[in-house]
Protein backbone atom coordinates (compact mmCIF):
# COMPACT_ATOMS: atom_id res chain seq x y z
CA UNK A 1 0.00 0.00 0.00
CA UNK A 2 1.49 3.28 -1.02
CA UNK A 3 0.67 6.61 0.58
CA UNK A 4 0.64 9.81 -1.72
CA UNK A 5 0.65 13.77 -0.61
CA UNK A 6 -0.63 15.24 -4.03
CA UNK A 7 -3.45 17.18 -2.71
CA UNK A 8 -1.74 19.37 0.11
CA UNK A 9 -3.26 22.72 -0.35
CA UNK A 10 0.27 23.66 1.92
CA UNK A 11 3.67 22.50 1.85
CA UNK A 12 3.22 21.23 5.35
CA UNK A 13 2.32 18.09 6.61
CA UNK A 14 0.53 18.01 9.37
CA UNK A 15 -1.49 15.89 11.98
CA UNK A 16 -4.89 16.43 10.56
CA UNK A 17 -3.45 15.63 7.06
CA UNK A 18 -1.74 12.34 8.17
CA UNK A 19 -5.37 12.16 9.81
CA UNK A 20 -6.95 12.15 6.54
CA UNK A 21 -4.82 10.02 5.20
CA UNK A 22 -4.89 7.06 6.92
CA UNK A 23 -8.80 7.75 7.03
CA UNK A 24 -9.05 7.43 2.98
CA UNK A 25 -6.53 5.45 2.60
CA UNK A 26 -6.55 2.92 5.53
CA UNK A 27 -9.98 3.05 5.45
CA UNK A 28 -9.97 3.77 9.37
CA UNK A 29 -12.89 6.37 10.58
CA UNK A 30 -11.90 9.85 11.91
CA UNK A 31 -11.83 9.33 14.92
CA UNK A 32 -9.62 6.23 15.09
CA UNK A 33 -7.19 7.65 12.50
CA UNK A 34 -6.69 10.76 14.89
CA UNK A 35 -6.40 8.81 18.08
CA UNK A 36 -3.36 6.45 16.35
CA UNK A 37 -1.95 9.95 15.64
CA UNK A 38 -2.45 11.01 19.06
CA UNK A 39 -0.92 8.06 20.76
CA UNK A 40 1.87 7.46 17.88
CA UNK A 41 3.34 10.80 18.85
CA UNK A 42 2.66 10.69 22.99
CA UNK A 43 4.74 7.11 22.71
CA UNK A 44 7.48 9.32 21.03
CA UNK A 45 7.80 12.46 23.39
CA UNK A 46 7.23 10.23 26.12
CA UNK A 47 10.37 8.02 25.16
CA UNK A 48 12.10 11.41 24.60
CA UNK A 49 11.65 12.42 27.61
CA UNK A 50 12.53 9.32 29.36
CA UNK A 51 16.03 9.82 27.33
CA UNK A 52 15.63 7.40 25.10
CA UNK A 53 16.37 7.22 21.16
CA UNK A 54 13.50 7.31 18.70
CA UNK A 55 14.30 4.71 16.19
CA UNK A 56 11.96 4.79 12.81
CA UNK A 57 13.42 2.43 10.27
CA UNK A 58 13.82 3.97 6.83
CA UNK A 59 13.15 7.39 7.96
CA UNK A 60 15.32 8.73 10.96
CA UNK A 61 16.39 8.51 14.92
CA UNK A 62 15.21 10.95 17.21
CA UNK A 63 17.93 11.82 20.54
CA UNK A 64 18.01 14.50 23.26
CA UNK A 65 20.83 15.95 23.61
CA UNK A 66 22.02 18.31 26.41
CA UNK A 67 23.21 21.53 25.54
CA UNK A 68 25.78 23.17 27.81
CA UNK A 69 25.14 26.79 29.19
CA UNK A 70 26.79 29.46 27.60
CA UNK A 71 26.78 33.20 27.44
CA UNK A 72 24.24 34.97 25.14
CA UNK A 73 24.09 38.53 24.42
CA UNK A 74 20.77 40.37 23.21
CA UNK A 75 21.32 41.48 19.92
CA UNK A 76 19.76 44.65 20.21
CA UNK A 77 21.35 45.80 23.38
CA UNK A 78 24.35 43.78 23.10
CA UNK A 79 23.86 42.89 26.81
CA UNK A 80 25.11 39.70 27.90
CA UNK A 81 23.56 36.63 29.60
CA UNK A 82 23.65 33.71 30.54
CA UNK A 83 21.98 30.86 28.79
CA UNK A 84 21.35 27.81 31.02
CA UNK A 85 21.50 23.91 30.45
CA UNK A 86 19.14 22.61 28.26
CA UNK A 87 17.69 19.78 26.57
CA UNK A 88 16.93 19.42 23.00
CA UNK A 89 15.82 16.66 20.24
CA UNK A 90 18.09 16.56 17.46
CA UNK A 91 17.12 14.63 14.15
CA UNK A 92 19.36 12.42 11.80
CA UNK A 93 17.81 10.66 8.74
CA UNK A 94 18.07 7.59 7.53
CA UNK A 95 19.93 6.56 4.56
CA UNK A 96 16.94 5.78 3.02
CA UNK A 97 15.87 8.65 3.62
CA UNK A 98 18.19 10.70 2.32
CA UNK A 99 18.57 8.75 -0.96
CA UNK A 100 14.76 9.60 -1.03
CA UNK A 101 15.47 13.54 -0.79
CA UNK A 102 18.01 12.83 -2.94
CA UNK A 103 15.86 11.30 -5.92
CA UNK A 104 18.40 8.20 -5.66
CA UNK A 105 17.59 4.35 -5.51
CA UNK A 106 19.15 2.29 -3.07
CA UNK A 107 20.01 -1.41 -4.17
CA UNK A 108 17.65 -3.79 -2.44
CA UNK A 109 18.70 -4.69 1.34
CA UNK A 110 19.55 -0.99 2.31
């Protein structure tokens, strides 16, 4: 089964379109389409926040990493200040995906 974004009105993709989609083309109703959403994406903040790595085969890994403080200074004022520790989610795709971006084919068992 193959899942197409031809008729985005926007170039984003977002949760009510991924809604949609797996309504028309899953055939699931509206309401179960959004709650798989809605618990796809709570099971990957909450491993996030537990520290863990997000791993989605052929597309990417999710990780938190912890940014040290540093100073900052406000641009307009040039006044410095501190910025404190914090914690962010950094993205790295997937081969696959990035042959994808790429317009490339992969030989089969990548």
């Amino acid at each position: 089964m193959e899942f197409t974004v031809e008729s985005l009105e926007t170039p984003a993709l977002t949760k009510a379109h991924l809604s949609n989609m797996l309504s028309d083309q899953i055939g699931l109703n509206k309401r179960e389409s959004k709650d798989m959403l809605d618990a796809f994406f709570e099971l990957v903040g909450d491993d996030l926040k537990a520290n863990n790595e997000v791993k989605l085969s052929g597309f990417g890994n999710f990780q938190i990493r912890t940014k040290a403080p540093r100073p900052g200074r406000n641009p307009k004022t040039g006044e410095l200040f501190p910025i404190s520790e914090r914690r962010v989610v950094t993205f790295h795709a997937s081969h696959k995906l990035k042959a994808q971006v790429q317009g490339l084919e992969l030989p089969d068992g990548d």
